[in-house]
C-alpha atoms as a PDB file:
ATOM      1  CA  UNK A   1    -184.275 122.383  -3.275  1.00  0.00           C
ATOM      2  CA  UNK A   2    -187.948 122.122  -2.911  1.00  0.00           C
ATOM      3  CA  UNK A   3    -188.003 125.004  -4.901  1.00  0.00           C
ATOM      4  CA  UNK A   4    -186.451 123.788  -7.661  1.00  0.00           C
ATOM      5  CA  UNK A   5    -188.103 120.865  -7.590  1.00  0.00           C
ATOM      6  CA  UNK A   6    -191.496 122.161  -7.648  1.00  0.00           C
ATOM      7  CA  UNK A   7    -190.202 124.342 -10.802  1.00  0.00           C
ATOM      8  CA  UNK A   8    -188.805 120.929 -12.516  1.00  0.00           C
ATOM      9  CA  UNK A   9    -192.903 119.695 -12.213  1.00  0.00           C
ATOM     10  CA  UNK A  10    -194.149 122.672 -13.855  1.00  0.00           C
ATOM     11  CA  UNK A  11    -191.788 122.626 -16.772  1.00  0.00           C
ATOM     12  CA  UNK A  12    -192.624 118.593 -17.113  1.00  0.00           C
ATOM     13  CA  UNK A  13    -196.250 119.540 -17.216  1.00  0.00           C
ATOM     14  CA  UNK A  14    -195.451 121.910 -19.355  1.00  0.00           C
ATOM     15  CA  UNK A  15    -193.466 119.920 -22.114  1.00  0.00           C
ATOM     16  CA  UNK A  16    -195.888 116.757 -21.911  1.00  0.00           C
ATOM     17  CA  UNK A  17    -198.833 119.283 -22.523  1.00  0.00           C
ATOM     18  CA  UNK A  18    -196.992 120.461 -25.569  1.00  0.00           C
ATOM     19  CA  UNK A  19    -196.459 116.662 -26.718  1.00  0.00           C
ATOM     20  CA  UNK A  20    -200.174 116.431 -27.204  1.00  0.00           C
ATOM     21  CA  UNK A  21    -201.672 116.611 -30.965  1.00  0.00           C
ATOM     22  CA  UNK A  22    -204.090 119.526 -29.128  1.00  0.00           C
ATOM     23  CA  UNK A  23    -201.425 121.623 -27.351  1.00  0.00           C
ATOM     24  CA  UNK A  24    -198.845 121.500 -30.270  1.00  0.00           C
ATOM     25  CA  UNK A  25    -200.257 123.994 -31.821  1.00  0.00           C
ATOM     26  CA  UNK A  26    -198.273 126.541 -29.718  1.00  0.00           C
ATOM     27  CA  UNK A  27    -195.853 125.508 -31.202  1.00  0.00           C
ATOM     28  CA  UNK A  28    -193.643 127.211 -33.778  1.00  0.00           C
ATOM     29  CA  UNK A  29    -193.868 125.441 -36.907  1.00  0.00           C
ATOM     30  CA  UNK A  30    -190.481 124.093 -36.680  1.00  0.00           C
ATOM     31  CA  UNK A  31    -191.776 121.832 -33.921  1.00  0.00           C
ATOM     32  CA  UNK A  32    -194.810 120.340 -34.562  1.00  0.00           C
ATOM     33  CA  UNK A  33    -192.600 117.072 -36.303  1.00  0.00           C
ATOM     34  CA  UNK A  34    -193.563 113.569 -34.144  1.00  0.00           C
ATOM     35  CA  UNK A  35    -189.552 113.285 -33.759  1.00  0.00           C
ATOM     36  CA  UNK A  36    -189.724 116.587 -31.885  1.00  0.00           C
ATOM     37  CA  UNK A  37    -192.687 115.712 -30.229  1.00  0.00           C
ATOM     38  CA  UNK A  38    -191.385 112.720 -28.697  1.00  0.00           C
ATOM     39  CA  UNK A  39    -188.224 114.615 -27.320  1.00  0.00           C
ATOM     40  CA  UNK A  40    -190.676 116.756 -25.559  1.00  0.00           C
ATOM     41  CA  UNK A  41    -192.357 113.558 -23.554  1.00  0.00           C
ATOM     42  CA  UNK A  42    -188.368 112.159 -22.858  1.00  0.00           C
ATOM     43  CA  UNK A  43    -187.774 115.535 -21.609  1.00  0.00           C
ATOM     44  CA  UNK A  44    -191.128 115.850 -19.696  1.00  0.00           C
ATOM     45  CA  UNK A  45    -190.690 112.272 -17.945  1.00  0.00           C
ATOM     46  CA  UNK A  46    -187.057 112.958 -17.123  1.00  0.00           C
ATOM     47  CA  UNK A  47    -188.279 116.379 -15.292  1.00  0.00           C
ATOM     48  CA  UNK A  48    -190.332 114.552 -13.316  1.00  0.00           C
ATOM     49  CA  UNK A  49    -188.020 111.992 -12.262  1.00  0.00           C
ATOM     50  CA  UNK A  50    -185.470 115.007 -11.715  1.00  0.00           C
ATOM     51  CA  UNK A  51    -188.327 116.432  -9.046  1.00  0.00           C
ATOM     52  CA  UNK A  52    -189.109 113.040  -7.256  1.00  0.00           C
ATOM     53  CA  UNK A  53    -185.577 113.198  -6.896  1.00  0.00           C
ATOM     54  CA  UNK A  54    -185.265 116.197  -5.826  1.00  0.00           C
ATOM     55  CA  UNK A  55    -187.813 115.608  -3.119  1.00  0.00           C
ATOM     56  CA  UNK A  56    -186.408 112.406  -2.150  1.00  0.00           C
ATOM     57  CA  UNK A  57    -182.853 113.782  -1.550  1.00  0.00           C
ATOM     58  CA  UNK A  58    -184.386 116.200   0.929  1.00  0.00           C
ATOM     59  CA  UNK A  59    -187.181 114.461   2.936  1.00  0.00           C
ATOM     60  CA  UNK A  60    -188.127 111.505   4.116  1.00  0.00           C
ATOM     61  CA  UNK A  61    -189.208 109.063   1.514  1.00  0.00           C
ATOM     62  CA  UNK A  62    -192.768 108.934   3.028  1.00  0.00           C
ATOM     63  CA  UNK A  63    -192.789 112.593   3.062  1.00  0.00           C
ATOM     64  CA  UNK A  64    -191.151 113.051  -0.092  1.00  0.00           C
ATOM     65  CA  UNK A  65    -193.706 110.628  -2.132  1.00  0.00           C
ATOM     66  CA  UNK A  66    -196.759 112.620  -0.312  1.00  0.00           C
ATOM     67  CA  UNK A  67    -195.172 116.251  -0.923  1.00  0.00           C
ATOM     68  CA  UNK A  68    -194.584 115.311  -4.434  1.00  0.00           C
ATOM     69  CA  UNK A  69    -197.952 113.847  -5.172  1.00  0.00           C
ATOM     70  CA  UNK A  70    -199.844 116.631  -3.104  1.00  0.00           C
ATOM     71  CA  UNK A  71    -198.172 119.214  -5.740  1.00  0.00           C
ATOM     72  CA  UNK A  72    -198.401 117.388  -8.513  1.00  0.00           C
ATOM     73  CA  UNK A  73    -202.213 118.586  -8.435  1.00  0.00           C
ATOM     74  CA  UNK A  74    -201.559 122.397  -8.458  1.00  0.00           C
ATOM     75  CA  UNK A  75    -198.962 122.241 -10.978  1.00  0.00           C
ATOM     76  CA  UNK A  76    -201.372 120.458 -13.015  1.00  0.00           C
ATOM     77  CA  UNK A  77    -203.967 122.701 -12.960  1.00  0.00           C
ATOM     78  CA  UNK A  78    -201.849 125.703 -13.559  1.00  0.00           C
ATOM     79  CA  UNK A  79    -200.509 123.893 -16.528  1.00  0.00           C
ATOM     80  CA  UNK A  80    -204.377 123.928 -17.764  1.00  0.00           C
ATOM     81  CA  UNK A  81    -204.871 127.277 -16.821  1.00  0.00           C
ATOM     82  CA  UNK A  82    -201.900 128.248 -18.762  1.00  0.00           C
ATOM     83  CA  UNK A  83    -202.335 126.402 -21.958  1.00  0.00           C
ATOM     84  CA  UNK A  84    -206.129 127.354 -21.764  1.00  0.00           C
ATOM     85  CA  UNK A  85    -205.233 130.881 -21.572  1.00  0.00           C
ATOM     86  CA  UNK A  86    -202.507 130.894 -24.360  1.00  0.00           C
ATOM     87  CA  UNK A  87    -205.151 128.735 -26.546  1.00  0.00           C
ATOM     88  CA  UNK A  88    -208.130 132.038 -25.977  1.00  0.00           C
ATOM     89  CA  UNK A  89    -205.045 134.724 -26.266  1.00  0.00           C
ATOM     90  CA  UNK A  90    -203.784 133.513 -29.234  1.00  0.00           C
ATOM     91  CA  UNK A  91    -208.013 133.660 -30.852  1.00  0.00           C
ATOM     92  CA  UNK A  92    -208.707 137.197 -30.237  1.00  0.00           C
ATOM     93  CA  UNK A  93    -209.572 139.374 -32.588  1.00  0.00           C
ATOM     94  CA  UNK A  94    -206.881 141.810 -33.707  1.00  0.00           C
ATOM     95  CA  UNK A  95    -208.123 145.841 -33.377  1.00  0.00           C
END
């Protein structure tokens, strides 16, 4: 379950970083609308209310709040990594 939850955070990250003007570009066209935009931050904050959850259900809540907020950090900056990445891969030079 802890598992899972940790993989709920990273796809939360994931879609709120693609709600941003700066991310969005990413994107296939068909996306970049504001109406899809904002279904990408509903579906972001629901995953991370799914993982608190999913924390909660299996520890303690004092635990649970400190687990959740200790990997909220790493998936964060693996997000950044990610999208930082994709945003140099995607400028390269073709050969």
């Amino acid at each position: 379950m802890l598992a899972l939850s940790a993989l709920c955070m990273l796809l939360a990250l994931a879609a709120l970083a693609l709600a941003m003007d700066r991310h969005a570009m990413h994107l296939p066209s068909a996306w970049l609308g504001a109406r899809a935009r904002r279904w990408l931050q509903l579906l972001g904050a629901m995953a991370l209310l799914a993982s608190l959850m999913g924390m909660l259900a299996v520890m303690d809540s004092g635990l649970a709040w400190i687990t959740w907020l200790g990997l909220l950090a790493p998936a964060t900056l693996c997000i950044a990594l990610a999208m930082t990445w994709t945003g140099r891969a995607g400028k390269r030079p073709k050969r």
